[in-house]
Structure formats: structure tokens, C-alpha cells
C-alpha atoms as a PDB file:
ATOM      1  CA  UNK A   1      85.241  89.503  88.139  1.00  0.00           C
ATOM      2  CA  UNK A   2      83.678  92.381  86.719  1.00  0.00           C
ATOM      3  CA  UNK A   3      82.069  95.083  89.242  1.00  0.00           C
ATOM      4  CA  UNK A   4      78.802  96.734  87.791  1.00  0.00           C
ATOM      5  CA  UNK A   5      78.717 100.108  86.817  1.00  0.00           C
ATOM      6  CA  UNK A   6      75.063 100.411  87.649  1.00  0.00           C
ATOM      7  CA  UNK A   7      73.253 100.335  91.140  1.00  0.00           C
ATOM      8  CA  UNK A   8      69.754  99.226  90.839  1.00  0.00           C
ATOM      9  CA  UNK A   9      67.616 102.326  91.864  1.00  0.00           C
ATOM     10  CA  UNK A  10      66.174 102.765  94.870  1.00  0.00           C
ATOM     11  CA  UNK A  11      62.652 101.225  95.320  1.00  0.00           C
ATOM     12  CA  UNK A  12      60.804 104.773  95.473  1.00  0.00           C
ATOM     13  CA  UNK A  13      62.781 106.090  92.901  1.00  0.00           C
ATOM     14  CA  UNK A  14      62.211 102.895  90.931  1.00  0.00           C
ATOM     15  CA  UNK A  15      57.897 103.131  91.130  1.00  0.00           C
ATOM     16  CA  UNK A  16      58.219 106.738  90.769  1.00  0.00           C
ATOM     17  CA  UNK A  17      59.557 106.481  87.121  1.00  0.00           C
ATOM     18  CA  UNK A  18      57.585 103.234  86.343  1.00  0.00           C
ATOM     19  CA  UNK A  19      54.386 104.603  87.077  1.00  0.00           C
ATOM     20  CA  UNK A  20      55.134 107.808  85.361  1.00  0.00           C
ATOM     21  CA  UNK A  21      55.756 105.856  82.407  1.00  0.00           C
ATOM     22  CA  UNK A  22      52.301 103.926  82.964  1.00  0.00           C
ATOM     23  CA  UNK A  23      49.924 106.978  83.699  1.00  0.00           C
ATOM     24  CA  UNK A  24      50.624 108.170  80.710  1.00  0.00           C
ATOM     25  CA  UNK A  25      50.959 104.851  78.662  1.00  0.00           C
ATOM     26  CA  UNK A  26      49.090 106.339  75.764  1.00  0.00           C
ATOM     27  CA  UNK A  27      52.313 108.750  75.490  1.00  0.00           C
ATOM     28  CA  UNK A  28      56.063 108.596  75.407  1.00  0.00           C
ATOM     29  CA  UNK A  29      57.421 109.653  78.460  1.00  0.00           C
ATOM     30  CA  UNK A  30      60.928 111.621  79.976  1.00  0.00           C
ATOM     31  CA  UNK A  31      62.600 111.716  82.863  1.00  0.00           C
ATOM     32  CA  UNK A  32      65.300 112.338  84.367  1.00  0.00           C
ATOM     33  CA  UNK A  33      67.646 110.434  87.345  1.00  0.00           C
ATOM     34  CA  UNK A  34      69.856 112.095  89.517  1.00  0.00           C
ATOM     35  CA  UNK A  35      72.843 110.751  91.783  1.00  0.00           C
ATOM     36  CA  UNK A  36      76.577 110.624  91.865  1.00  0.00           C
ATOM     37  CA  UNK A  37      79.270 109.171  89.806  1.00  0.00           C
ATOM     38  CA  UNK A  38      82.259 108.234  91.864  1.00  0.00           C
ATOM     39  CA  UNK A  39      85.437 106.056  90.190  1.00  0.00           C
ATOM     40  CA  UNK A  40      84.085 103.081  88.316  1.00  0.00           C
ATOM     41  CA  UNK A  41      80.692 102.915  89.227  1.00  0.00           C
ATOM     42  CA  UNK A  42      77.505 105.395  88.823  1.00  0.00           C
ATOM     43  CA  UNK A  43      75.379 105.362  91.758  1.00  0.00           C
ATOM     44  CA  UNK A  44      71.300 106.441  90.510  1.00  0.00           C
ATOM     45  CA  UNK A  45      69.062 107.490  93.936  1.00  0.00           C
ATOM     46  CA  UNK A  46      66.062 109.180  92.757  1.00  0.00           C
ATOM     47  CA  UNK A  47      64.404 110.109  89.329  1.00  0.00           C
ATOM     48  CA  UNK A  48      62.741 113.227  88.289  1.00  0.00           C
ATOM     49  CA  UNK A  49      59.719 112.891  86.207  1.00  0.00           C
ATOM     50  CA  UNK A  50      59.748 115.346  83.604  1.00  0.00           C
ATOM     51  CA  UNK A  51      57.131 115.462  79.690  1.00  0.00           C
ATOM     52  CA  UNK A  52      54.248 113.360  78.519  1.00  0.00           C
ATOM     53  CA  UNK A  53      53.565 115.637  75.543  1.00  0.00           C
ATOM     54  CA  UNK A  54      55.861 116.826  72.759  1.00  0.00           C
ATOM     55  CA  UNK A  55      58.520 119.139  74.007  1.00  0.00           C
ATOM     56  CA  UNK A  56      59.519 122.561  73.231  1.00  0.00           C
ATOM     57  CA  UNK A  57      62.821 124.060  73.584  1.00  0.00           C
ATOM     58  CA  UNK A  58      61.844 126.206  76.146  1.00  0.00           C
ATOM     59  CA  UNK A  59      60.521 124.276  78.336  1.00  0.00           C
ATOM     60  CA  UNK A  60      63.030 121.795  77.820  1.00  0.00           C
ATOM     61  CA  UNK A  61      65.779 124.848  79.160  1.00  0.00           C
ATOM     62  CA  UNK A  62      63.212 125.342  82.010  1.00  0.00           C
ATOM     63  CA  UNK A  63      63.130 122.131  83.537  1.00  0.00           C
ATOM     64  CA  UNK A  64      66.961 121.233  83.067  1.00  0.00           C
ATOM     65  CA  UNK A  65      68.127 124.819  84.813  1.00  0.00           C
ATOM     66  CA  UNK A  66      65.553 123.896  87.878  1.00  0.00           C
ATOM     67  CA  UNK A  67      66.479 120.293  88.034  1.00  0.00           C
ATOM     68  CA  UNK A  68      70.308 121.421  87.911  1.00  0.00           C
ATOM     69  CA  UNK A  69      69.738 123.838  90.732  1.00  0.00           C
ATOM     70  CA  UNK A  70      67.266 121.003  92.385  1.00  0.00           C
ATOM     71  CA  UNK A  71      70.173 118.238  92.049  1.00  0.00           C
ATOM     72  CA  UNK A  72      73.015 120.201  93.788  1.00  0.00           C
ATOM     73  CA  UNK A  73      70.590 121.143  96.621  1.00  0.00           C
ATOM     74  CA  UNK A  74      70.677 117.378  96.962  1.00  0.00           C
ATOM     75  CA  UNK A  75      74.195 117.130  97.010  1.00  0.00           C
ATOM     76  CA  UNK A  76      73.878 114.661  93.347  1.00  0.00           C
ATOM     77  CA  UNK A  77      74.050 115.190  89.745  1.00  0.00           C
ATOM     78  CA  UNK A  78      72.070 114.684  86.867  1.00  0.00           C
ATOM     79  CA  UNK A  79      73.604 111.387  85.377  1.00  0.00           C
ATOM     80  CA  UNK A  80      70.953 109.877  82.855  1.00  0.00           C
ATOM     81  CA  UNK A  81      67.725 109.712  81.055  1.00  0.00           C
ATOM     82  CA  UNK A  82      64.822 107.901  81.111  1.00  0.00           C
ATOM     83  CA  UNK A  83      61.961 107.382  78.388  1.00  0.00           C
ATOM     84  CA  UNK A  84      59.058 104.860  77.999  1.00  0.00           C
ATOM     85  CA  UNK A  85      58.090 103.011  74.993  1.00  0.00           C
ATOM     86  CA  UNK A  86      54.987 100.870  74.508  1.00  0.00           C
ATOM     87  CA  UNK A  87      55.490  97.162  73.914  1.00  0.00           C
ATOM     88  CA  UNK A  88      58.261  96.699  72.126  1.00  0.00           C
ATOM     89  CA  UNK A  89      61.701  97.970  72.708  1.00  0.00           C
ATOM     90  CA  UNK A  90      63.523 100.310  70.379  1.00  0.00           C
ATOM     91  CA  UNK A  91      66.746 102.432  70.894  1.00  0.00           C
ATOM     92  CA  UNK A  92      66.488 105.717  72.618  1.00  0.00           C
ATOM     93  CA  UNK A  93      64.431 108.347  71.111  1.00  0.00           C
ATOM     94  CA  UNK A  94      66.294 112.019  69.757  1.00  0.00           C
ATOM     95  CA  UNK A  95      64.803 113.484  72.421  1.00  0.00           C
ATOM     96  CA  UNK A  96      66.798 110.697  74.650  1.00  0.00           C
ATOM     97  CA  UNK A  97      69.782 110.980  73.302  1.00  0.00           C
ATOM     98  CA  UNK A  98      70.078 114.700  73.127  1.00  0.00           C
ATOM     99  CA  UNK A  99      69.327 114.874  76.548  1.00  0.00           C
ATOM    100  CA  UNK A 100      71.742 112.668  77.398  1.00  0.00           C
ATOM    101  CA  UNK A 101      74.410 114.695  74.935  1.00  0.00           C
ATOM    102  CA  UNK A 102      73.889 117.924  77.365  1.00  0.00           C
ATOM    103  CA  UNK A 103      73.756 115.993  80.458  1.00  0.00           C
ATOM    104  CA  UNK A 104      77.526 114.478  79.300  1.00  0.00           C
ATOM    105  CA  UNK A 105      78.109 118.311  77.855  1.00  0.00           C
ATOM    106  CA  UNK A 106      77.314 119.655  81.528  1.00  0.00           C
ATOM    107  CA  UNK A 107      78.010 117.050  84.183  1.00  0.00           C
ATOM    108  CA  UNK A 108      81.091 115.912  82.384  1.00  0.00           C
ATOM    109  CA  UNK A 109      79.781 112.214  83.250  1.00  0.00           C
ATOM    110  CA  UNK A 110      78.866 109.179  80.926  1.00  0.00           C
ATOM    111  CA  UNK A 111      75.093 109.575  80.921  1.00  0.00           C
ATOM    112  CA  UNK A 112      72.918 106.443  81.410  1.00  0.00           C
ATOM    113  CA  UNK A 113      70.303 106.090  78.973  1.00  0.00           C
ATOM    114  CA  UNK A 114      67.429 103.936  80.674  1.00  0.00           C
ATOM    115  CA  UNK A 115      64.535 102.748  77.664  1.00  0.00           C
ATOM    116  CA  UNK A 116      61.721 101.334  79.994  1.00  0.00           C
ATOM    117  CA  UNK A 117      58.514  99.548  78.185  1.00  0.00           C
ATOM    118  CA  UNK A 118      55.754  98.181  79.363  1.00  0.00           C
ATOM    119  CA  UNK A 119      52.796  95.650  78.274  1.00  0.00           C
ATOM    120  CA  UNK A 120      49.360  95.515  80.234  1.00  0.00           C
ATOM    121  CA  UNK A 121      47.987  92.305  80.338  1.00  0.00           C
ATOM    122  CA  UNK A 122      44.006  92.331  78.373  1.00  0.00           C
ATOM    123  CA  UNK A 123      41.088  92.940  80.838  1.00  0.00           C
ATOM    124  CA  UNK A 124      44.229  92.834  84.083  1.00  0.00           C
ATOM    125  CA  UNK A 125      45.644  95.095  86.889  1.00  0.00           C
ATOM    126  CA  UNK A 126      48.848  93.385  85.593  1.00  0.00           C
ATOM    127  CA  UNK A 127      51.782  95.030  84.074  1.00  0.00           C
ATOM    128  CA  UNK A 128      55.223  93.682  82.875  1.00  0.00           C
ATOM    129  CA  UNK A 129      57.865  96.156  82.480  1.00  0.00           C
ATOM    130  CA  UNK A 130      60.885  95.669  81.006  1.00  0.00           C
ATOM    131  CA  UNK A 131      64.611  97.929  80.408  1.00  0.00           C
ATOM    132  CA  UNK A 132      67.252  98.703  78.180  1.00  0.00           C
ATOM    133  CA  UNK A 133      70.458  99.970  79.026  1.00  0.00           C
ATOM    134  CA  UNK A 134      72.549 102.430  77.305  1.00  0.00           C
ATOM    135  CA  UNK A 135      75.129 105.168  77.987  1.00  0.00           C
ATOM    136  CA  UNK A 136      76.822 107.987  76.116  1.00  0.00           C
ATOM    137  CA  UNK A 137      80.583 108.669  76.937  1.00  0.00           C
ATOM    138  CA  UNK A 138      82.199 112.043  76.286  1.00  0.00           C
ATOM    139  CA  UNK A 139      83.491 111.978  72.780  1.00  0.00           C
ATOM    140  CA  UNK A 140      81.135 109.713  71.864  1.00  0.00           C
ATOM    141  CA  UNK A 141      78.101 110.033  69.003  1.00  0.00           C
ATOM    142  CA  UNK A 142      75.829 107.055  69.843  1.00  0.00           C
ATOM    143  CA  UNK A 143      74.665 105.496  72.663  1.00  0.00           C
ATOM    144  CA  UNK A 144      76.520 101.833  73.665  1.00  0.00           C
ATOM    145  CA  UNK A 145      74.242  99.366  75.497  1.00  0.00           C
ATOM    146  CA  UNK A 146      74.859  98.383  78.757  1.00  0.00           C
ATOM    147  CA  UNK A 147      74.110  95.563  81.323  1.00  0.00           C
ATOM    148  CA  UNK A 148      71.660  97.042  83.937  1.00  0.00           C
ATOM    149  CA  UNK A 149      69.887  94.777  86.075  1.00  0.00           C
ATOM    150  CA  UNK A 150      66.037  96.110  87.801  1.00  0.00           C
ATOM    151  CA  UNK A 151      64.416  93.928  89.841  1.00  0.00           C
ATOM    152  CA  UNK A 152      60.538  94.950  89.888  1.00  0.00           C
ATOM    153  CA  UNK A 153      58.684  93.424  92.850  1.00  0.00           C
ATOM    154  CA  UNK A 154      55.075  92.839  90.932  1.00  0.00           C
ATOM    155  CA  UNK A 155      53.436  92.924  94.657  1.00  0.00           C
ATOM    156  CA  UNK A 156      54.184  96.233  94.994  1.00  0.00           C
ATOM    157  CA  UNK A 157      53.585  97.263  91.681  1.00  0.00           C
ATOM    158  CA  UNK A 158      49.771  95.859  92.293  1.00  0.00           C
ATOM    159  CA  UNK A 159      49.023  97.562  95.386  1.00  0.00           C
ATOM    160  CA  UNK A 160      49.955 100.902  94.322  1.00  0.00           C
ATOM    161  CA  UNK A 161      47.833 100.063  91.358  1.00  0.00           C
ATOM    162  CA  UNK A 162      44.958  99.111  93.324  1.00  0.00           C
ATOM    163  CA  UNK A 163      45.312 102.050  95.731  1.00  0.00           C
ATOM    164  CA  UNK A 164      45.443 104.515  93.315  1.00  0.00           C
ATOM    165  CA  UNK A 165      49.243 105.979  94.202  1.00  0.00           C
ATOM    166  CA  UNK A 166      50.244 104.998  90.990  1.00  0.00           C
ATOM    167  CA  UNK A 167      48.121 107.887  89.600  1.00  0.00           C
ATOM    168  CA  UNK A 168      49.778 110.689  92.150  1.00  0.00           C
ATOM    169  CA  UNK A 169      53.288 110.966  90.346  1.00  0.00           C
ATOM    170  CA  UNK A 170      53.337 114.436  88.964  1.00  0.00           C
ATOM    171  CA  UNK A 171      55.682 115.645  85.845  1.00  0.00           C
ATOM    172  CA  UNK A 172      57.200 118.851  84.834  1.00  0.00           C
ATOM    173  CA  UNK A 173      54.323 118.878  82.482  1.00  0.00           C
ATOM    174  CA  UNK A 174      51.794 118.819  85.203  1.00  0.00           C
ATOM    175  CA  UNK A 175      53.658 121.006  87.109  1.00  0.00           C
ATOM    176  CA  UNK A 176      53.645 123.997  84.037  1.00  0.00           C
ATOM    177  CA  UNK A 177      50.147 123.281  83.405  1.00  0.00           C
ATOM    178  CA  UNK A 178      49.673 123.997  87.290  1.00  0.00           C
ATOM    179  CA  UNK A 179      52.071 125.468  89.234  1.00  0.00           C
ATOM    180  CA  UNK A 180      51.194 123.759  92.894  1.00  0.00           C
ATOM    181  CA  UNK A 181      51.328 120.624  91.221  1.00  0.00           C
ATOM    182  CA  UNK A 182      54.840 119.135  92.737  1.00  0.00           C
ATOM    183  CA  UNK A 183      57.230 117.579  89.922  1.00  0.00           C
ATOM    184  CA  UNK A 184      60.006 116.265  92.552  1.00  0.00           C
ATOM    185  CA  UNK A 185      57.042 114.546  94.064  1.00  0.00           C
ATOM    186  CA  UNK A 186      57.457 114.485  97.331  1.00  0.00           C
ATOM    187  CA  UNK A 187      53.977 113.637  98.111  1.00  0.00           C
ATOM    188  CA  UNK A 188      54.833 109.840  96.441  1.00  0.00           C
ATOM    189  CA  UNK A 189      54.751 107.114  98.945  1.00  0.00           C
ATOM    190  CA  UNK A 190      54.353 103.299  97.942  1.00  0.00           C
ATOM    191  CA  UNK A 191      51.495 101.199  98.875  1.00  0.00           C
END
């Protein structure tokens, strides 16, 4: 029997990088997840929200030397990537993939590659996500895919919606455009 290489994520790190993805549905998102690779299996425990708009080097430098110093604080690593794309799925972006190139540069790890998209449903509060799996090994030059199994409780998913929490998640974006704004958002509570 073959043991998986992938937890699922934890359920508030889970909404936290769905709903960034749906905010800003108009707009290909990036973030990042964080946790600790131990032998044979990768174990992701939170995700960082990090651009909704095109991204510049600099900022891209900013936000991976404060989320490096932010993830051993933690005690974890960065170990992946994740980006939304609107209805249909496609392989990871550039941007994607040469995130995920530095992260296996860096952390020395196989980075995770998660491709998340998303489909509202006409004149609905209703939303079906769905992923795509892919890592980059050291030594490698493209991304393999990857079984990686998320379950998405849509009850949750519609009272967070409904409330409004869905709204609160906060990128590095957000946080550049104003600095009290929190990007590890630790204001974010579920429904």
C-alpha cells in the first residue's frame, strides 16, 4: 500500500487560501504554504496569502525574506505554492513554478505546487473549487503531477460567504498597500 505524501491542510489554512483565491476571482492569485517535510511524507499546516496583481521582483524578494523569517518563528518551512485559476485548469503559471524553483533552491525540499480553480454558480452564493497537484524535485526542470486529495466542506464554505469572513483574508498585496493590514491573517476565523 502506498502512504500519501500529502496531508490534507488544515481546515483554517484550507478557507484561508480558498477565499483568497475567490476575493479576488477577477485576478490570478499566489500564495504560499508553510509546514514541515519529515521522511516520506510533507506535512502542509497553514498558508500565507501573498499577490493579486502582477508582481515585481522586489516585492517578490520582500515577501519571501519576511515569510522565511515568519516560517522559522513557527518552527516550519516554506514547502509549496499556491495559485488560482478561473474555470478551467491549466498547469502552473511561471510565476508558480519559479517560486517553487527557489523554494526547492532554499529549503532543499520537493516543493508542492497546488493549482486551485474555481467556478461560481450564475445568480448563486455557490462555489465549486477544484485542485491540481504538482511538485518540483531538486534536479528537476518541470513540475510532475501528483495525487492530492482536499476535501472542501461546502457548509462552511457558505457561511463564511454569507457572513462576510470570506472577504477579511488579507495578502501581501494588501498588506504593502497598507501597512496595518495583517498578511499572516491572524484576524481569520471561520463561520
Amino acid at each position: 500500500m502506498q502512504m500519501e505524501r500529502y496531508n490534507d491542510l488544515p481546515s483554517l489554512a484550507k478557507y484561508k487560501m480558498l477565499f483568497h483565491c475567490l476575493k479576488y476571482s477577477k485576478s490570478q492569485t499566489t500564495g504560499i504554504l508553510l509546514g514541515k517535510v519529515t521522511s516520506g511524507s510533507t506535512e502542509i499546516s497553514d498558508v500565507v496569502p501573498l499577490f493579486h496583481t502582477s508582481v515585481l521582483a522586489p516585492s517578490l524578494e520582500l515577501a519571501f525574506e519576511m515569510l522565511e523569517v515568519y516560517a522559522k518563528g513557527q518552527e516550519k518551512q516554506i514547502i509549496g505554492v499556491y495559485e488560482s485559476q478561473q474555470g478551467n485548469a491549466n498547469p502552473p503559471s511561471n510565476l508558480a513554478y519559479e517560486l517553487a524553483r527557489k523554494i526547492v533552491e532554499v529549503n532543499k525540499v520537493t516543493a508542492l505546487c497546488l493549482v486551485i480553480f474555481s467556478k461560481k454558480e450564475l445568480g448563486q452564493l455557490k462555489y465549486s473549487f477544484g485542485v491540481n497537484a504538482y511538485e518540483l524535485a531538486n534536479g528537476s526542470s518541470d513540475f510532475k503531477g501528483v495525487n492530492f486529495k482536499m476535501g472542501i466542506e461546502e457548509e462552511v464554505c457558505k457561511k463564511c460567504i454569507e457572513s462576510g469572513a470570506s472577504n477579511t483574508i488579507v495578502d501581501f498585496d494588501d498588506h504593502l498597500e497598507s501597512c496595518e493590514l495583517d498578511w499572516r491573517n491572524t484576524h481569520f476565523r471561520l463561520a
